[in-house]
C-alpha atoms as a PDB file:
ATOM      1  CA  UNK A   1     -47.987 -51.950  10.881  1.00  0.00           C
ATOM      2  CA  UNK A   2     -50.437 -53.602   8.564  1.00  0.00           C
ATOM      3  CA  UNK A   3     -51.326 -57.090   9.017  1.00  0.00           C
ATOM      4  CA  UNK A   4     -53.856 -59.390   6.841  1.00  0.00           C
ATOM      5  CA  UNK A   5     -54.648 -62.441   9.074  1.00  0.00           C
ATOM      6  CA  UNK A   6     -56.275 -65.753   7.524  1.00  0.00           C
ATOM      7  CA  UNK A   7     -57.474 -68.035   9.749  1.00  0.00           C
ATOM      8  CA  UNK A   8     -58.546 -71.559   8.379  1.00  0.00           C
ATOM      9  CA  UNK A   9     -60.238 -70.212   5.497  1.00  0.00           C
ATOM     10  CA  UNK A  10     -61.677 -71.861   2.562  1.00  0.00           C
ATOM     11  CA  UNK A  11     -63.191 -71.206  -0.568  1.00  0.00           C
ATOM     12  CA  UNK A  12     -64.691 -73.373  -3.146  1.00  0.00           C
ATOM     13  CA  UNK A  13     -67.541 -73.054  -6.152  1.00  0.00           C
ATOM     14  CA  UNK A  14     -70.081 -75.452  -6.375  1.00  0.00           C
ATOM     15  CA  UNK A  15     -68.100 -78.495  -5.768  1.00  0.00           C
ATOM     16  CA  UNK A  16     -64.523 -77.199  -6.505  1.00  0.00           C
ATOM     17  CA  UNK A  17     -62.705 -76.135  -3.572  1.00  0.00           C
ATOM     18  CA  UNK A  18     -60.328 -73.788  -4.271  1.00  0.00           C
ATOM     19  CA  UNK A  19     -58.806 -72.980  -1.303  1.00  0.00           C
ATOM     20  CA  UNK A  20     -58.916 -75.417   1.733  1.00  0.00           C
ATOM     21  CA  UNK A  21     -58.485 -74.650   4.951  1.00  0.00           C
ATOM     22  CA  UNK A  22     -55.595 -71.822   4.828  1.00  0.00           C
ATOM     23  CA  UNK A  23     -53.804 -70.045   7.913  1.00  0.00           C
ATOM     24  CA  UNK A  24     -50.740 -67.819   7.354  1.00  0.00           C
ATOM     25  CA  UNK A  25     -49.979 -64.175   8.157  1.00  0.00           C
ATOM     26  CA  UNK A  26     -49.270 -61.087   5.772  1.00  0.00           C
ATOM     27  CA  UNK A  27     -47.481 -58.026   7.460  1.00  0.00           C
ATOM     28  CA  UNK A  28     -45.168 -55.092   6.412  1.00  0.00           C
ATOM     29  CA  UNK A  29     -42.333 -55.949   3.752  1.00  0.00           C
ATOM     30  CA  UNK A  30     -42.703 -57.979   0.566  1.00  0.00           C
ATOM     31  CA  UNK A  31     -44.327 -61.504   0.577  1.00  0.00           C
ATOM     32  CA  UNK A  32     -43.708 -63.561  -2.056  1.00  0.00           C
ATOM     33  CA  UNK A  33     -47.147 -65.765  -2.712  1.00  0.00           C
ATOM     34  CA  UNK A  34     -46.162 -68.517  -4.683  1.00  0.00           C
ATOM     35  CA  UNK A  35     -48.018 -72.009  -6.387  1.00  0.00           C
ATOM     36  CA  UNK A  36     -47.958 -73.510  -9.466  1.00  0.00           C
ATOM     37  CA  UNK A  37     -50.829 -72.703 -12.006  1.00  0.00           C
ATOM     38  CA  UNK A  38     -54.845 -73.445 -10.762  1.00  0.00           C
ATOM     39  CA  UNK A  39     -53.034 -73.435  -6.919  1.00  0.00           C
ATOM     40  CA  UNK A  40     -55.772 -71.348  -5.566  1.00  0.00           C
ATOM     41  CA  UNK A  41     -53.337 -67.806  -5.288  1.00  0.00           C
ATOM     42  CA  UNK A  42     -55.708 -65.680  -7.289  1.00  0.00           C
ATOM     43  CA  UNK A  43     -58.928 -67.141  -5.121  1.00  0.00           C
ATOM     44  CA  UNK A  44     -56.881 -66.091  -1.491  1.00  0.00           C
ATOM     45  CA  UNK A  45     -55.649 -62.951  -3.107  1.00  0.00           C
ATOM     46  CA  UNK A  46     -59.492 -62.117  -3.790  1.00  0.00           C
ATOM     47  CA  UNK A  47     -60.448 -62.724  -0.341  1.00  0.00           C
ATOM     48  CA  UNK A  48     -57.502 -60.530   0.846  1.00  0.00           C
ATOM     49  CA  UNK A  49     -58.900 -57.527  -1.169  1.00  0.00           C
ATOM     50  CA  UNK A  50     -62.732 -58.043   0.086  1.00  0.00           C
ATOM     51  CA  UNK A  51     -63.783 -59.544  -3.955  1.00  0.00           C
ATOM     52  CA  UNK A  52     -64.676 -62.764  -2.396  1.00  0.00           C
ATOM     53  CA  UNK A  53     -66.348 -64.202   1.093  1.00  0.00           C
ATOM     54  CA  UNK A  54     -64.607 -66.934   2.603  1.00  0.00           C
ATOM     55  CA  UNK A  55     -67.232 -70.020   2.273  1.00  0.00           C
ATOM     56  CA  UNK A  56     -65.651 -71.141   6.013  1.00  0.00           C
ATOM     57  CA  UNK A  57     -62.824 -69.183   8.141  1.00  0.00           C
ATOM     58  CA  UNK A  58     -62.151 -65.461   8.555  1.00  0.00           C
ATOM     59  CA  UNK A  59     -59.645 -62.813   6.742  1.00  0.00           C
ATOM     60  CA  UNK A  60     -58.957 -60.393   8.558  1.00  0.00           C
ATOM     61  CA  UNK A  61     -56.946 -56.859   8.237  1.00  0.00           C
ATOM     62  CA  UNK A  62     -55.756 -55.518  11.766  1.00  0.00           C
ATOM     63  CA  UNK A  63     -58.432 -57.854  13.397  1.00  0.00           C
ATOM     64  CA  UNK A  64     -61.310 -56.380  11.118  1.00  0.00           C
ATOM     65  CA  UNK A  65     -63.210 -58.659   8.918  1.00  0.00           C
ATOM     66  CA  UNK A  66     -62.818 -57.585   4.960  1.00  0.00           C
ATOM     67  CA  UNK A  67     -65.376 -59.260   3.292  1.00  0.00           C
ATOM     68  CA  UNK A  68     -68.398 -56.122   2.849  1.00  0.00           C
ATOM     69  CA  UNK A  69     -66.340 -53.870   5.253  1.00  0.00           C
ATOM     70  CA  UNK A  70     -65.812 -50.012   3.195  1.00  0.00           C
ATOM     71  CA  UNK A  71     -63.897 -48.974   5.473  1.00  0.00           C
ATOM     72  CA  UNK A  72     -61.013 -51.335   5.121  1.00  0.00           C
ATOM     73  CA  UNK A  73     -61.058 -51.074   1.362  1.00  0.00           C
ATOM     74  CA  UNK A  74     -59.205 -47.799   1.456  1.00  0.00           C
ATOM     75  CA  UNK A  75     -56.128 -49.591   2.942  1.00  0.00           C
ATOM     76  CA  UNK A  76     -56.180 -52.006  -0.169  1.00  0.00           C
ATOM     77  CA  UNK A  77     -54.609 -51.184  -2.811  1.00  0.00           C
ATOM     78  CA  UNK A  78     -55.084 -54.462  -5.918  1.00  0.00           C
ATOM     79  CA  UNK A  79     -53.207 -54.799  -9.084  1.00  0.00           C
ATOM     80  CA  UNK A  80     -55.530 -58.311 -10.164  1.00  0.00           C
ATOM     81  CA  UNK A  81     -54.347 -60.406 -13.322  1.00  0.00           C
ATOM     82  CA  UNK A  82     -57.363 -60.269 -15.308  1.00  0.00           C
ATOM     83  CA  UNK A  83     -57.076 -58.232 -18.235  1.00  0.00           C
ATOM     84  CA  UNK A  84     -60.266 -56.241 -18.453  1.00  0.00           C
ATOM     85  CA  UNK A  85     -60.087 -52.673 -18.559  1.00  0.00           C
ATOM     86  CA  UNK A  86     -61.832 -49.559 -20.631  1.00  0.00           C
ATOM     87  CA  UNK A  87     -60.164 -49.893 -23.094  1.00  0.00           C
ATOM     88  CA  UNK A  88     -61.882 -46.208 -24.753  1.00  0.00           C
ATOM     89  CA  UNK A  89     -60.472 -44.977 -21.806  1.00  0.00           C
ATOM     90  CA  UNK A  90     -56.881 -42.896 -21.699  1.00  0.00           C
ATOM     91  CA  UNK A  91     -54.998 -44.258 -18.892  1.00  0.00           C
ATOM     92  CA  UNK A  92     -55.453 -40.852 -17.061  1.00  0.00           C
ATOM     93  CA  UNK A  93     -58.953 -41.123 -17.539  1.00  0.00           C
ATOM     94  CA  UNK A  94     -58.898 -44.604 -15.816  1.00  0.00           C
ATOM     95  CA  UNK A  95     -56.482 -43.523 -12.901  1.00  0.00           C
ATOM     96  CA  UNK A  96     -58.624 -40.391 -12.395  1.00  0.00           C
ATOM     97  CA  UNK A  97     -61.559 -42.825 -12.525  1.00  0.00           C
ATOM     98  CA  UNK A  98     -59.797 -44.953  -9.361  1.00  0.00           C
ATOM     99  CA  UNK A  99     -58.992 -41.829  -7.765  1.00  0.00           C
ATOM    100  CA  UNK A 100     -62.733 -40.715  -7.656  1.00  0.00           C
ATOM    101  CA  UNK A 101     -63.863 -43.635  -5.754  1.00  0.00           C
ATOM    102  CA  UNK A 102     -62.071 -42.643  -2.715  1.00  0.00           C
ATOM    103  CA  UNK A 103     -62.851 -38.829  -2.980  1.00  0.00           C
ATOM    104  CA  UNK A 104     -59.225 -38.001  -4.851  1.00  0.00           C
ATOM    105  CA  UNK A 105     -58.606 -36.179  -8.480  1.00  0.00           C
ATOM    106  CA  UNK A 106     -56.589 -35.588 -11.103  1.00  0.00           C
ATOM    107  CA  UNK A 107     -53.746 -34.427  -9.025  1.00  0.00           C
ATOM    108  CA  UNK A 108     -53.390 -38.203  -7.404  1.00  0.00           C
ATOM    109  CA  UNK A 109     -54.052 -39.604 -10.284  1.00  0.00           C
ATOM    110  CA  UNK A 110     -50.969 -37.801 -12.360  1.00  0.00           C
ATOM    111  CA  UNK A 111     -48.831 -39.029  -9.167  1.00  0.00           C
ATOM    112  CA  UNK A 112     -49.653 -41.974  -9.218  1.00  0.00           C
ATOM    113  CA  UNK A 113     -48.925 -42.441 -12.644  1.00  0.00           C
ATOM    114  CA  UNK A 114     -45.401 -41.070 -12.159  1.00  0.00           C
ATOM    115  CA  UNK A 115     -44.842 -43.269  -9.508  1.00  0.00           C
ATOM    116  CA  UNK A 116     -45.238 -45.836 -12.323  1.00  0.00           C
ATOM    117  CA  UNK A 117     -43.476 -43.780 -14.897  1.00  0.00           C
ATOM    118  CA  UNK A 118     -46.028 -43.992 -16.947  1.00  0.00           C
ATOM    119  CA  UNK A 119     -46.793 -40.175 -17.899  1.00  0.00           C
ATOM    120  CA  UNK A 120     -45.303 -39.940 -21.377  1.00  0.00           C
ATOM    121  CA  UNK A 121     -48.580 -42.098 -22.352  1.00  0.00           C
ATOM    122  CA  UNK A 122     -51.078 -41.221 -19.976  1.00  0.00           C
ATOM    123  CA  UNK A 123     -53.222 -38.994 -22.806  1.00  0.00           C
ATOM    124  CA  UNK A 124     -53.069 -42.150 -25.075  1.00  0.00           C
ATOM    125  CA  UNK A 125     -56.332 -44.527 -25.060  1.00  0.00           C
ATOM    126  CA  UNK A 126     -56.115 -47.897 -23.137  1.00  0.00           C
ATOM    127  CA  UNK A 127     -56.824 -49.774 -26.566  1.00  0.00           C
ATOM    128  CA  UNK A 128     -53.185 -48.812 -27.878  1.00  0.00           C
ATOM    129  CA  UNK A 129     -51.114 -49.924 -25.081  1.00  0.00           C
ATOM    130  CA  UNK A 130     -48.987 -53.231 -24.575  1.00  0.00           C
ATOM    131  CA  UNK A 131     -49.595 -55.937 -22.045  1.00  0.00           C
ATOM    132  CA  UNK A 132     -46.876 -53.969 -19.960  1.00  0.00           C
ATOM    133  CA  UNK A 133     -48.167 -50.822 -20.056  1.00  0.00           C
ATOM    134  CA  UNK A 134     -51.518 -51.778 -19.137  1.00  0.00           C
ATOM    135  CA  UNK A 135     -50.051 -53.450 -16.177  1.00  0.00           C
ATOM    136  CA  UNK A 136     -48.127 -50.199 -15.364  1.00  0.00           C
ATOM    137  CA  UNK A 137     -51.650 -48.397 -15.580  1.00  0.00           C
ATOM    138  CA  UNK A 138     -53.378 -50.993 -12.951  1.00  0.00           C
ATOM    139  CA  UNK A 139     -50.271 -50.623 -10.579  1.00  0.00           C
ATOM    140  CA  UNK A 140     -50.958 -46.747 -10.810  1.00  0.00           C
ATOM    141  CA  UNK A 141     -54.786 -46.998 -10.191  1.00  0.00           C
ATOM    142  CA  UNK A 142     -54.072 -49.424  -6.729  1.00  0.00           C
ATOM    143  CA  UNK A 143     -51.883 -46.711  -5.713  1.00  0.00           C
ATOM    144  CA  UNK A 144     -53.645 -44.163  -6.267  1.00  0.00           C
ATOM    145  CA  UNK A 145     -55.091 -43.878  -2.429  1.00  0.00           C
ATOM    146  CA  UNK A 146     -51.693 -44.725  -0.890  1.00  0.00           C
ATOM    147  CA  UNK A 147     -52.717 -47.867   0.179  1.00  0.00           C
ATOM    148  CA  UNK A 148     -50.891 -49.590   3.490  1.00  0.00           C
ATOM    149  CA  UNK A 149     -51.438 -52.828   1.858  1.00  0.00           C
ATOM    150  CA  UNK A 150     -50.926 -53.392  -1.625  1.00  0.00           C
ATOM    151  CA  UNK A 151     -51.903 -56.762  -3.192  1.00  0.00           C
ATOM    152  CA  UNK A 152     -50.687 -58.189  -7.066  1.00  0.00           C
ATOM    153  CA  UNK A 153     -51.874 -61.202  -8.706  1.00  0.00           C
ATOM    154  CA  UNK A 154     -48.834 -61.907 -11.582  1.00  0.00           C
ATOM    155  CA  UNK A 155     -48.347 -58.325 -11.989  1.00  0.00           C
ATOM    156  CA  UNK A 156     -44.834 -58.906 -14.013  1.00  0.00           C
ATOM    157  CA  UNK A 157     -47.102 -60.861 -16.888  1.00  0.00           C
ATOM    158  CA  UNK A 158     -46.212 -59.361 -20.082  1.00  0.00           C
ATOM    159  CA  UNK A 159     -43.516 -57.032 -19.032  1.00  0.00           C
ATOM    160  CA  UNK A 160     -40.535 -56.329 -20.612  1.00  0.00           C
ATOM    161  CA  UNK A 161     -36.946 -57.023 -18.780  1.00  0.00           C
ATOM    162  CA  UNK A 162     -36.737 -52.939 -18.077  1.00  0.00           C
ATOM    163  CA  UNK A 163     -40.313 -52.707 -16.594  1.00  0.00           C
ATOM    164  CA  UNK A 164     -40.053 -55.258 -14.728  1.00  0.00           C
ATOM    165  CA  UNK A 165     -36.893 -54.319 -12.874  1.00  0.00           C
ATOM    166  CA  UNK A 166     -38.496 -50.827 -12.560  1.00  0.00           C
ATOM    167  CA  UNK A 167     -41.290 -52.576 -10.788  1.00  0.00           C
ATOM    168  CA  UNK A 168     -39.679 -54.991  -8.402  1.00  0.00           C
ATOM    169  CA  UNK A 169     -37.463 -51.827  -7.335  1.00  0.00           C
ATOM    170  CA  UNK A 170     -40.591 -49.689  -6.605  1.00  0.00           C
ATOM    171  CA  UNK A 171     -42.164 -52.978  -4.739  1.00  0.00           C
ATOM    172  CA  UNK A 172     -38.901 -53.320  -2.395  1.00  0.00           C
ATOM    173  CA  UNK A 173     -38.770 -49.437  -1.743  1.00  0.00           C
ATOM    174  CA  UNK A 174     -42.491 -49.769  -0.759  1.00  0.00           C
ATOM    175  CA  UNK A 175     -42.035 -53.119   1.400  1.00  0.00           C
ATOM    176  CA  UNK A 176     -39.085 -50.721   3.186  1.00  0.00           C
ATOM    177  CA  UNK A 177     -40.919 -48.215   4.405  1.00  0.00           C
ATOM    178  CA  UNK A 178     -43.358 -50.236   5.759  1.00  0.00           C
ATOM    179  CA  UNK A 179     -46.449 -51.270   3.937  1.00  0.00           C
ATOM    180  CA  UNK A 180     -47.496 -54.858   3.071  1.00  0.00           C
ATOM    181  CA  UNK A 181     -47.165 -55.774   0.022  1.00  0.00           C
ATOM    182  CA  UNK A 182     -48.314 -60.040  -1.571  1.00  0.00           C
ATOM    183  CA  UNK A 183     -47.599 -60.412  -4.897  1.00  0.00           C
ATOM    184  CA  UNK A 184     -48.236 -64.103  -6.905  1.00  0.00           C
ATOM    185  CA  UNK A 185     -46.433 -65.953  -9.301  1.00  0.00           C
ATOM    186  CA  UNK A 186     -45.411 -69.070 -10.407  1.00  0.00           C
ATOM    187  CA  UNK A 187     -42.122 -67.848 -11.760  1.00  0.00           C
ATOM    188  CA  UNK A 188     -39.449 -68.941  -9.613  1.00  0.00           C
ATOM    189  CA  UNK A 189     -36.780 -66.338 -10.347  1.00  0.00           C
ATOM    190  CA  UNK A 190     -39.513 -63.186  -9.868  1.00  0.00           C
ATOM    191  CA  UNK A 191     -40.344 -64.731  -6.053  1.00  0.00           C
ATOM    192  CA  UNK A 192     -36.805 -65.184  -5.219  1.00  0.00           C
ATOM    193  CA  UNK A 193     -35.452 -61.783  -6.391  1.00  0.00           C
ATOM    194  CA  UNK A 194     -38.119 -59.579  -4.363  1.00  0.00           C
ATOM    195  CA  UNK A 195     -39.458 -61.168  -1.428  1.00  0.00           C
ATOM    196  CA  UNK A 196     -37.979 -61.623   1.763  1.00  0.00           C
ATOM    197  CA  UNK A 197     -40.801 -64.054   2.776  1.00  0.00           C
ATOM    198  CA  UNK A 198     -42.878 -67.231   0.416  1.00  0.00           C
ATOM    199  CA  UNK A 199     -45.666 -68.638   1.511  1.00  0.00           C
ATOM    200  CA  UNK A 200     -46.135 -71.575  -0.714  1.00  0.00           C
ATOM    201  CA  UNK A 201     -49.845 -72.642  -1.833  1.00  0.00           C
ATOM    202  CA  UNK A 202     -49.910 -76.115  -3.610  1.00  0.00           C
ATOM    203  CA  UNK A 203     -53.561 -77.770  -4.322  1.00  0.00           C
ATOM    204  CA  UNK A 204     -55.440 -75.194  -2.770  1.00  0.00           C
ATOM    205  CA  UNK A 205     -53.531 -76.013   0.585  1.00  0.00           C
ATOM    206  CA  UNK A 206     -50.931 -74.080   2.656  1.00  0.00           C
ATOM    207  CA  UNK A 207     -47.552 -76.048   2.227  1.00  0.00           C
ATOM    208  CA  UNK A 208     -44.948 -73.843   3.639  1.00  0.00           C
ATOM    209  CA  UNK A 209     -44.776 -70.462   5.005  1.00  0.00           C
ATOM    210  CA  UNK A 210     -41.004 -68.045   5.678  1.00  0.00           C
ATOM    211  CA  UNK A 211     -37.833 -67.767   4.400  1.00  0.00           C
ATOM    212  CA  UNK A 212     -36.898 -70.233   1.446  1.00  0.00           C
ATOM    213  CA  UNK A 213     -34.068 -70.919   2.324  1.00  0.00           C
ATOM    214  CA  UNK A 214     -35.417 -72.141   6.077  1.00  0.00           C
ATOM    215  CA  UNK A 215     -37.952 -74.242   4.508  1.00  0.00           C
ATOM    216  CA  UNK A 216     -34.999 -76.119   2.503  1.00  0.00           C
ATOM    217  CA  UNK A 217     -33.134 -76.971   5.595  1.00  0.00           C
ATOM    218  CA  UNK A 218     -36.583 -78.012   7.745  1.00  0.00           C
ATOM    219  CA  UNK A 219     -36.350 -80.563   4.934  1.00  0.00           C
ATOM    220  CA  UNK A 220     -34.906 -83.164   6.785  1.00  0.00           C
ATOM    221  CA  UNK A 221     -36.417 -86.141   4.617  1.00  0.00           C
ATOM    222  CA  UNK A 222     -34.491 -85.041   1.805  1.00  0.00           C
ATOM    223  CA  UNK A 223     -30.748 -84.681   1.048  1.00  0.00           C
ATOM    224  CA  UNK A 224     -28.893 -82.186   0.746  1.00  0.00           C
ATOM    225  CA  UNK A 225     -26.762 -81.409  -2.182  1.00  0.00           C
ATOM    226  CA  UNK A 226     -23.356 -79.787  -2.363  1.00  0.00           C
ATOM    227  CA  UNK A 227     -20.998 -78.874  -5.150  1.00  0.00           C
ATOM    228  CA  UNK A 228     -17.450 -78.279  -3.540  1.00  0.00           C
ATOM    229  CA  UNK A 229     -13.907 -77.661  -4.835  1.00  0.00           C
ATOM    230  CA  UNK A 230     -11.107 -78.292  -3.036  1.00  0.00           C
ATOM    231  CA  UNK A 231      -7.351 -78.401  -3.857  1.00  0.00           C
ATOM    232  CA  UNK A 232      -7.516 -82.417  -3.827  1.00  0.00           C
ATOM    233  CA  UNK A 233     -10.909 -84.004  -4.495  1.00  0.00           C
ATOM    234  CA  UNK A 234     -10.232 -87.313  -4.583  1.00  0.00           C
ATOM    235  CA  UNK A 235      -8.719 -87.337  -0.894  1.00  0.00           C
ATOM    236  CA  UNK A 236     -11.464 -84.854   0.317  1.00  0.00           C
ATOM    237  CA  UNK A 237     -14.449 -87.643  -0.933  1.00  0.00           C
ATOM    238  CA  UNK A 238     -12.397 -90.545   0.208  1.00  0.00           C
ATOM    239  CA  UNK A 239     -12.453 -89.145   3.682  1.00  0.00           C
ATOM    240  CA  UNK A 240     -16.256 -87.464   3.639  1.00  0.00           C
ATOM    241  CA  UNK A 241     -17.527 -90.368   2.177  1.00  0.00           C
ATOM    242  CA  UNK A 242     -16.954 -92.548   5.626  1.00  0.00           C
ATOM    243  CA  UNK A 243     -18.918 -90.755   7.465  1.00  0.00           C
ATOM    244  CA  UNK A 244     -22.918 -91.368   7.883  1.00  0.00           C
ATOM    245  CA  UNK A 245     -23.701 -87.583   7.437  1.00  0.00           C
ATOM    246  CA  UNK A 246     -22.677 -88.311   3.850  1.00  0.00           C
ATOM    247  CA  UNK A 247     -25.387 -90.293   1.318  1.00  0.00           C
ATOM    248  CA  UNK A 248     -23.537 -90.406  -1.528  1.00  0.00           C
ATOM    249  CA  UNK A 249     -20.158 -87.925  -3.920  1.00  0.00           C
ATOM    250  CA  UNK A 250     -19.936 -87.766  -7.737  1.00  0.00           C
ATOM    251  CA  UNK A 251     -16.857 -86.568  -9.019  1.00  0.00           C
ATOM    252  CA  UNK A 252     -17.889 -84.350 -11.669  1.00  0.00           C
ATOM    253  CA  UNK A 253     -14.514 -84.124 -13.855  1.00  0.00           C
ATOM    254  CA  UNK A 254     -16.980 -81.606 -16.159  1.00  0.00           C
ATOM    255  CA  UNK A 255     -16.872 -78.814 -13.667  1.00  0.00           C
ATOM    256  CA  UNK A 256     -14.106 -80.279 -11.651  1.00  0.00           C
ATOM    257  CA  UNK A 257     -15.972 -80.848  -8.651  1.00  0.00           C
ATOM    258  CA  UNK A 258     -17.573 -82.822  -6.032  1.00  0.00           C
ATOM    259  CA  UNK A 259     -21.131 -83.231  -5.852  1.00  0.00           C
ATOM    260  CA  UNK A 260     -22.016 -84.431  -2.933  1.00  0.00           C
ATOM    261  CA  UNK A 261     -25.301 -85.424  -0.899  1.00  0.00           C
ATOM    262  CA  UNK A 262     -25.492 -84.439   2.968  1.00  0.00           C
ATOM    263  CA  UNK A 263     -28.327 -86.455   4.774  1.00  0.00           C
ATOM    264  CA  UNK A 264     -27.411 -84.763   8.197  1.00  0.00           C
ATOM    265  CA  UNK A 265     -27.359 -80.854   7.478  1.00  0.00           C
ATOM    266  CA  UNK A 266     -25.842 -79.758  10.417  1.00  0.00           C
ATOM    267  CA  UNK A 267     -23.213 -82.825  11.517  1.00  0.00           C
ATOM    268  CA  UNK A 268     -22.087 -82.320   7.619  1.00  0.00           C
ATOM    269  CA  UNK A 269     -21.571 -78.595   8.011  1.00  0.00           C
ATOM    270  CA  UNK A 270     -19.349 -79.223  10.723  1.00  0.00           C
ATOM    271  CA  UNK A 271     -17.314 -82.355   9.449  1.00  0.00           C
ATOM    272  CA  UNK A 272     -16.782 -80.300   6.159  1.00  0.00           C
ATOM    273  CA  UNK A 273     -14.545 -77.460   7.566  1.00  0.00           C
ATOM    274  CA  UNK A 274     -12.695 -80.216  10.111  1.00  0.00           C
ATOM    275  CA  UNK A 275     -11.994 -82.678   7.544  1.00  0.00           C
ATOM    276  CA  UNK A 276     -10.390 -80.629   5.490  1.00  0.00           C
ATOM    277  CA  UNK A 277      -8.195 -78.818   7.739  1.00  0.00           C
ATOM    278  CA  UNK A 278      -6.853 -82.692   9.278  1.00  0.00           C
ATOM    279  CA  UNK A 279      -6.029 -83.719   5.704  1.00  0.00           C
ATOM    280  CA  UNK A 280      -4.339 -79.823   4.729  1.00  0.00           C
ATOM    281  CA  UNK A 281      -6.759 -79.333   1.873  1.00  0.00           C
ATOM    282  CA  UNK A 282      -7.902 -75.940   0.718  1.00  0.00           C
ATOM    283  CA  UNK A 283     -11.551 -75.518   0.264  1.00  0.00           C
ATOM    284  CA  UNK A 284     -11.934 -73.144  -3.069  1.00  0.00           C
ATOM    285  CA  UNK A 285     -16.044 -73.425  -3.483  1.00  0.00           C
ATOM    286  CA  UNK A 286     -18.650 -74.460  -1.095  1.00  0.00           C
ATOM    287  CA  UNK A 287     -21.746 -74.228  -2.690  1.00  0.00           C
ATOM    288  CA  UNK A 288     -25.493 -75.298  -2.025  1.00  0.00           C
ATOM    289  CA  UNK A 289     -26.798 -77.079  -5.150  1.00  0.00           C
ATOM    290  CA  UNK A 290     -30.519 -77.528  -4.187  1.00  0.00           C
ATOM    291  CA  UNK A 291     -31.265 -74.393  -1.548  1.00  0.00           C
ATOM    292  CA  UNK A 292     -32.521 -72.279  -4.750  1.00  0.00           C
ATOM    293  CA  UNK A 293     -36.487 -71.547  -4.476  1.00  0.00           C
ATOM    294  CA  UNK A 294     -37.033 -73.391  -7.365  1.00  0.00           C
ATOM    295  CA  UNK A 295     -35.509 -76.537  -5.655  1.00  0.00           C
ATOM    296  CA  UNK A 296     -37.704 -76.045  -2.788  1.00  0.00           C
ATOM    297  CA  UNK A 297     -40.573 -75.535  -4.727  1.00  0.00           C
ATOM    298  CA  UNK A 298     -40.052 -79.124  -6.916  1.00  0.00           C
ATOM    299  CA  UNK A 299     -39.625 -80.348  -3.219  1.00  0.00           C
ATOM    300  CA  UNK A 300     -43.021 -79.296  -2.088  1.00  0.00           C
ATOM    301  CA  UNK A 301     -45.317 -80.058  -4.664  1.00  0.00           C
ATOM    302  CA  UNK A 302     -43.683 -83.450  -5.312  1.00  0.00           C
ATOM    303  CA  UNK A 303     -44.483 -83.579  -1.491  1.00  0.00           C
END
């Protein structure tokens, strides 16, 4: 059980702080790191993987400091979002390469690369392959040491909808069997697909941490939005409307719906049910209209 602990750690260059006093936990299973662009995820993600000191605070893996520490680096496995590789290089070549460093061969290397399913273009030089290859080749080299924790900054840039899919497959099978595996984006859709945990880095700063879908309902400042169908709108608004857990209902005659804003999660997720069973009407869709990760997201950087 793998754990990368960050205690109030900071970064910055010169007079740019990039990260600013962050504390959140990374164990076993997938964690989705997400922030908008210029957030500070690729600056935390270095510190994770021992590229960069903290300027203040600690990061930590299993309670041993990273930063200049060998023998932690053969936990780490690091798929980074730069693209600079050799590019004269077949991608066996550069696997084999990785697999040197920690006293492995050829043998690893051609695993690893069919881990990735990347073999039917291992022989062929670096220069020739696609933006999704070459991230299939990086993904190979990080695992090339069977790393416990695995760390990927935008690793779905420039893959096609197949590779992709491939990729967030082999990420969940990994987070199952235990390792830990962070992996950034700022695409919404990627984040909410594969990880069973966010943290959320906005400005440099920590903004939210767990399950998105928690987050949105620790959100007590802001309503919460509902589209329902019911056998008789009209009656259903008329009597949800009178009561204080309820901000404000739009009949949408477009989807033929209610959309309706909660300001009291929990009183309105009890009056909905018992409302409609006084006045005999059928509930046919009860769905959360904001609780997507994208509408938490808006939420917190807007914050």
């Amino acid at each position: 059980m793998t754990t990368i602990n960050i205690e109030h750690a900071s970064r910055w260059f010169g007079n740019v702080v990039a990260v600013n006093d962050v504390t959140m936990t990374i164990g076993p299973g997938v964690t989705g790191l997400l922030g908008p662009n210029g957030a500070g995820k690729s600056t935390l993600i270095n510190m994770m993987a021992g590229f960069l000191a903290p300027s203040t605070g600690s990061v930590t893996l299993d309670g041993q400091p990273i930063w200049r520490n060998e023998s932690v680096y053969r936990q780490i496995g690091i798929v980074p979002e730069r693209e600079a590789m050799y590019d004269f290089l077949t991608g066996l070549d550069f696997v084999v390469a990785n697999a040197e460093l920690h006293g492995l061969g050829a043998k690893e290397a051609r695993a690893a690369l069919a881990t990735v399913e990347m073999e039917y273009a291992q022989d062929r030089r670096i220069a020739t392959y696609s933006k999704g290859m070459r991230q299939r080749v990086k993904m190979a080299s990080a695992l090339v040491h069977d790393p416990s924790v695995l760390l990927l900054d935008e690793p779905f840039n420039g893959m096609d909808p197949r590779q992709r899919m491939q990729l967030m497959e082999l990420l969940r099978r990994m987070g199952a069997t235990g390792r830990t595996v962070l992996f950034s984006s700022h695409i919404l859709e990627e984040v909410e697909q594969l990880a069973s945990h966010i943290e959320v880095i906005v400005a440099g700063r920590h903004a939210a941490s767990g399950d998105f879908r928690k987050i949105r309902r620790l959100m007590t400042d802001r309503p919460h939005r509902y589209l329902v169908r019911s056998s008789d709108d009209r009656a259903l608004a008329a009597a949800l409307i009178a009561d204080p857990s309820t901000a404000g209902i739009e009949v949408d005659l477009a989807e033929g719906a209610l959309r309706i804003q909660a300001v009291d999660f929990g009183r309105f997720t009890e009056l909905l049910p018992r409302v409609a069973r006084e006045h005999s009407i059928r509930l046919l869709t009860v769905s959360p209209s904001d609780e997507s990760l994208e509408s938490v997201f808006s939420y917190l950087v807007a914050a």
